[in-house]
Protein backbone atom coordinates (compact mmCIF):
# COMPACT_ATOMS: atom_id res chain seq x y z
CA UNK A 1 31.59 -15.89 7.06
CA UNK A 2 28.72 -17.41 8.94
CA UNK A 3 25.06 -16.91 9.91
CA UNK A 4 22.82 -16.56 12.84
CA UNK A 5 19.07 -17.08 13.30
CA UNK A 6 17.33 -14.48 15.30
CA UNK A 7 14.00 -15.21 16.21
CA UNK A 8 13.36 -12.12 17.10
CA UNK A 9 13.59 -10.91 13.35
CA UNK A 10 10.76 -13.09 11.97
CA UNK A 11 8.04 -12.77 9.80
CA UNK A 12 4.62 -13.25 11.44
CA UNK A 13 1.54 -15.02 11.61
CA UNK A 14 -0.09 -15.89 7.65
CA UNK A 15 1.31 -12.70 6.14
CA UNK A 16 -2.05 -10.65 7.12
CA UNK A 17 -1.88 -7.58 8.69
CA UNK A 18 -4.23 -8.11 12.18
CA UNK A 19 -7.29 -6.78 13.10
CA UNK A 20 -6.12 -3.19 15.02
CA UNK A 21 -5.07 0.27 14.73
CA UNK A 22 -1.59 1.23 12.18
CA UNK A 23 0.19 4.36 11.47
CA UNK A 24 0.71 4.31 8.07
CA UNK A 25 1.62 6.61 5.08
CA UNK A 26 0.49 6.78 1.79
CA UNK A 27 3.14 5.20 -0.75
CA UNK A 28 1.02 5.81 -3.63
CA UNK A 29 -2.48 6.64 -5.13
CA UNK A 30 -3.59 5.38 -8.74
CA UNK A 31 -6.67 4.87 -10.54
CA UNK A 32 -7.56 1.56 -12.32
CA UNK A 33 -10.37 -0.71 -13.31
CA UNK A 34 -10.99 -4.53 -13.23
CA UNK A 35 -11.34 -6.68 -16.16
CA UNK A 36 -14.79 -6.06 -16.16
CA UNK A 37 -14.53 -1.97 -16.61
CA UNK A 38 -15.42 -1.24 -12.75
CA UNK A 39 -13.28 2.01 -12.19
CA UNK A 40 -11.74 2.40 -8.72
CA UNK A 41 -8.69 4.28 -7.09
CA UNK A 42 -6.53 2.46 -4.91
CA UNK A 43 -4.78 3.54 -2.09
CA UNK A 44 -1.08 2.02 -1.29
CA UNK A 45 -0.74 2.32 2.28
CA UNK A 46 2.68 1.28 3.91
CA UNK A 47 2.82 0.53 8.21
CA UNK A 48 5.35 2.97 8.94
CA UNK A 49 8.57 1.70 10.45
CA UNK A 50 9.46 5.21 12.59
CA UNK A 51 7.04 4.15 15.25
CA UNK A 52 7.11 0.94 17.48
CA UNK A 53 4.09 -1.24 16.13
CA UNK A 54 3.98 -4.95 14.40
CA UNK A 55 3.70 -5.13 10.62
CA UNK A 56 6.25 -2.48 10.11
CA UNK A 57 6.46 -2.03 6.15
CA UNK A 58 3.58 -4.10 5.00
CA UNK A 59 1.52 -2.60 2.51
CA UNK A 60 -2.28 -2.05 2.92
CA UNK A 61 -5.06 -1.51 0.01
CA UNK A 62 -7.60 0.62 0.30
CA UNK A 63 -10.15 0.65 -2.59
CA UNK A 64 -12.34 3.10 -3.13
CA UNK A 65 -15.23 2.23 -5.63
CA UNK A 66 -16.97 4.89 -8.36
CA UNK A 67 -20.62 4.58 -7.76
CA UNK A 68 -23.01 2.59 -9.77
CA UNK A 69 -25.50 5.26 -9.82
CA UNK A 70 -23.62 7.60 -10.52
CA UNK A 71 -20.44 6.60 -12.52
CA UNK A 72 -18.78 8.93 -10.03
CA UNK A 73 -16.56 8.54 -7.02
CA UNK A 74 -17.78 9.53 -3.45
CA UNK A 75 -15.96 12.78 -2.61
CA UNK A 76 -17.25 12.41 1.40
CA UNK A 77 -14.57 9.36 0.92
CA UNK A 78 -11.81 11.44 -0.51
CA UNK A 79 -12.44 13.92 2.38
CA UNK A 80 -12.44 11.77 5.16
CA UNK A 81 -9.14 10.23 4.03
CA UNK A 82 -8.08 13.90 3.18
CA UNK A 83 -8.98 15.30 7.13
CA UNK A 84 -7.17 11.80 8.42
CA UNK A 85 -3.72 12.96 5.90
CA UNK A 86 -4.62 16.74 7.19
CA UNK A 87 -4.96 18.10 3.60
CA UNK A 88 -5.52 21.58 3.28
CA UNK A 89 -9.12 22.23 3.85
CA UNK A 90 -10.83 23.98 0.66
CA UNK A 91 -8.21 23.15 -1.20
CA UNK A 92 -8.69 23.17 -5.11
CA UNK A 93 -7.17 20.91 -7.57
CA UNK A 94 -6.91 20.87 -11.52
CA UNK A 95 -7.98 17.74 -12.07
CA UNK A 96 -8.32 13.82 -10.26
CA UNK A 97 -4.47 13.24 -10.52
CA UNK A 98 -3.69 16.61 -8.65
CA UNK A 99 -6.03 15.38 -5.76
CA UNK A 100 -4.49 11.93 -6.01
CA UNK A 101 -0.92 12.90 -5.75
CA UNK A 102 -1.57 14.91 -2.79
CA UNK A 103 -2.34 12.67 -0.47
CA UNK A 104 1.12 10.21 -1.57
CA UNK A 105 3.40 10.93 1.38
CA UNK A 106 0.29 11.70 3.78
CA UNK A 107 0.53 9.89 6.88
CA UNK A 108 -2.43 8.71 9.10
CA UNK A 109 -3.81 6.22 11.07
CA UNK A 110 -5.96 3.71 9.85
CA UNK A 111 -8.02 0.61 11.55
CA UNK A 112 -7.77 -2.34 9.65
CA UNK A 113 -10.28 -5.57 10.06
CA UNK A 114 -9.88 -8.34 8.31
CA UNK A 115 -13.82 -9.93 6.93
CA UNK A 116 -15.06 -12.64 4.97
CA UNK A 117 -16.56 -11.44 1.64
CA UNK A 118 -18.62 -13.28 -1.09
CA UNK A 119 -19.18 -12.28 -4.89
CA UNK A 120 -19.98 -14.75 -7.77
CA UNK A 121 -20.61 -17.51 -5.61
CA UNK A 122 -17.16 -17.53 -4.16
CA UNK A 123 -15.99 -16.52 -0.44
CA UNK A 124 -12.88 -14.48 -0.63
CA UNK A 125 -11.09 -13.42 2.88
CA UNK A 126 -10.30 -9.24 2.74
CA UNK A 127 -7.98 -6.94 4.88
CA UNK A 128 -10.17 -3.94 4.59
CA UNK A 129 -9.17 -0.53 5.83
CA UNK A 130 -12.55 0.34 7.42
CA UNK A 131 -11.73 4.03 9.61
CA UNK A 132 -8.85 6.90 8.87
CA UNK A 133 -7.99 9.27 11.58
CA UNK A 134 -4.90 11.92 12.28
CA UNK A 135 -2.01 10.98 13.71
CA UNK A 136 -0.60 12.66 16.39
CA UNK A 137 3.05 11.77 15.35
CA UNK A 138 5.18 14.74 13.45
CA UNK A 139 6.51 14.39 10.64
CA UNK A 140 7.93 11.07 8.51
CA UNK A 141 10.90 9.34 9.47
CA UNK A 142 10.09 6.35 7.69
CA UNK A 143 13.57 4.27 6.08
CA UNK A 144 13.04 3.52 2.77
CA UNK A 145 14.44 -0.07 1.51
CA UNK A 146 16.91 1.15 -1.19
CA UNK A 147 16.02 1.08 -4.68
CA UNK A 148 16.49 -2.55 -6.51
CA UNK A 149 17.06 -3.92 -3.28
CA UNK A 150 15.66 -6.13 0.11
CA UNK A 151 16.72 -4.27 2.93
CA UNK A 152 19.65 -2.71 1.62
CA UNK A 153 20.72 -6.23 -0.57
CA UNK A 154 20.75 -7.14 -3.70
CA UNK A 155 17.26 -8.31 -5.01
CA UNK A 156 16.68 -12.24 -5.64
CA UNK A 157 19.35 -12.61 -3.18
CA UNK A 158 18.85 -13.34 0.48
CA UNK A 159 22.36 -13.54 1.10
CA UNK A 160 23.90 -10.69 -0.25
CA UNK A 161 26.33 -11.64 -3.30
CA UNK A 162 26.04 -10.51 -6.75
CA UNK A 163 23.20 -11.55 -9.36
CA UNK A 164 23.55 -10.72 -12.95
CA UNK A 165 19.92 -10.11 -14.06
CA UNK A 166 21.23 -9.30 -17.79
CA UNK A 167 18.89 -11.21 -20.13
CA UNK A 168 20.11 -11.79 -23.73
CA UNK A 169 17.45 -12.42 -26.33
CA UNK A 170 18.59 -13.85 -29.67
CA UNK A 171 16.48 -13.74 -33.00
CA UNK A 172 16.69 -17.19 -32.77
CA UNK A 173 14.59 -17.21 -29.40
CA UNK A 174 11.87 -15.66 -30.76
CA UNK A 175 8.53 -16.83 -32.02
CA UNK A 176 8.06 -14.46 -34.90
């Protein structure tokens, strides 16, 4: 068995996504906070891999922020994204998770800059996701990576073969 470099199968540039237009999906929406209790959803975007573009299956992460003000979210933000994903317009929903999980499996395009940020006194370099619009594409052909693996092997191993992931804890390896 041997192997052969393609160099036309390479990862590229510093593993961020370039300034430009993607069409992506969403993979998943959740709602979190950071360790300092600022509450924000967060949008999993993944460049989708049925259409011919760079950075297929890279994921992108849209934050959107609850308000100060406020303490609640922007909805003009959840319907922009919602006309980009063409959500049913008037839609109701129960409750924030109903809304969320609606838009998971969405597709859309997105334009994606990356920008130089500062907070605390330190500079921090951002992909942001800063317009969503409608794709024309129909449908979602997208291949999904199987589950537990890297494109279609076995995880934690480039090369294919077998790893045993079994971990055995004894009562002697623990600190209480």
């Amino acid at each position: 068995m041997g192997f052969n470099l393609d160099f036309n199968d390479v990862f590229e540039g510093t593993g961020k996504i370039a300034d430009g237009n993607y069409e992506i999906f969403v993979n998943k929406v959740t709602e979190d906070a950071t360790p300092g209790g600022a509450e924000y959803i967060e949008f999993d975007l993944i460049v989708r891999n049925d259409f011919d573009q760079k950075y297929k299956n890279s994921h992108l992460f849209h934050k959107v922020w609850k308000e100060k003000a406020t303490g609640k979210y922007n909805m003009k933000t959840f319907n922009t994204i919602g006309k980009a994903c063409q959500l049913q317009n008037g839609k109701s929903y129960k409750d924030l998770k109903d809304l969320l999980d609606d838009y998971v499996r969405k597709t859309a395009i997105v334009n994606v800059k990356n920008e130089t940020s500062e907070y605390g006194g330190k500079t921090y370099e951002n992909t942001n996701v800063k317009y969503w619009n409608q794709t024309t594409l129909v449908g979602l052909n997208h291949q999904f990576k199987a589950a537990g693996t890297d494109n279609g092997r076995v995880a934690n191993d480039p090369f294919g073969g077998q790893v045993d992931n079994t971990l055995v804890v004894n009562e002697d390896d623990l600190p209480f």
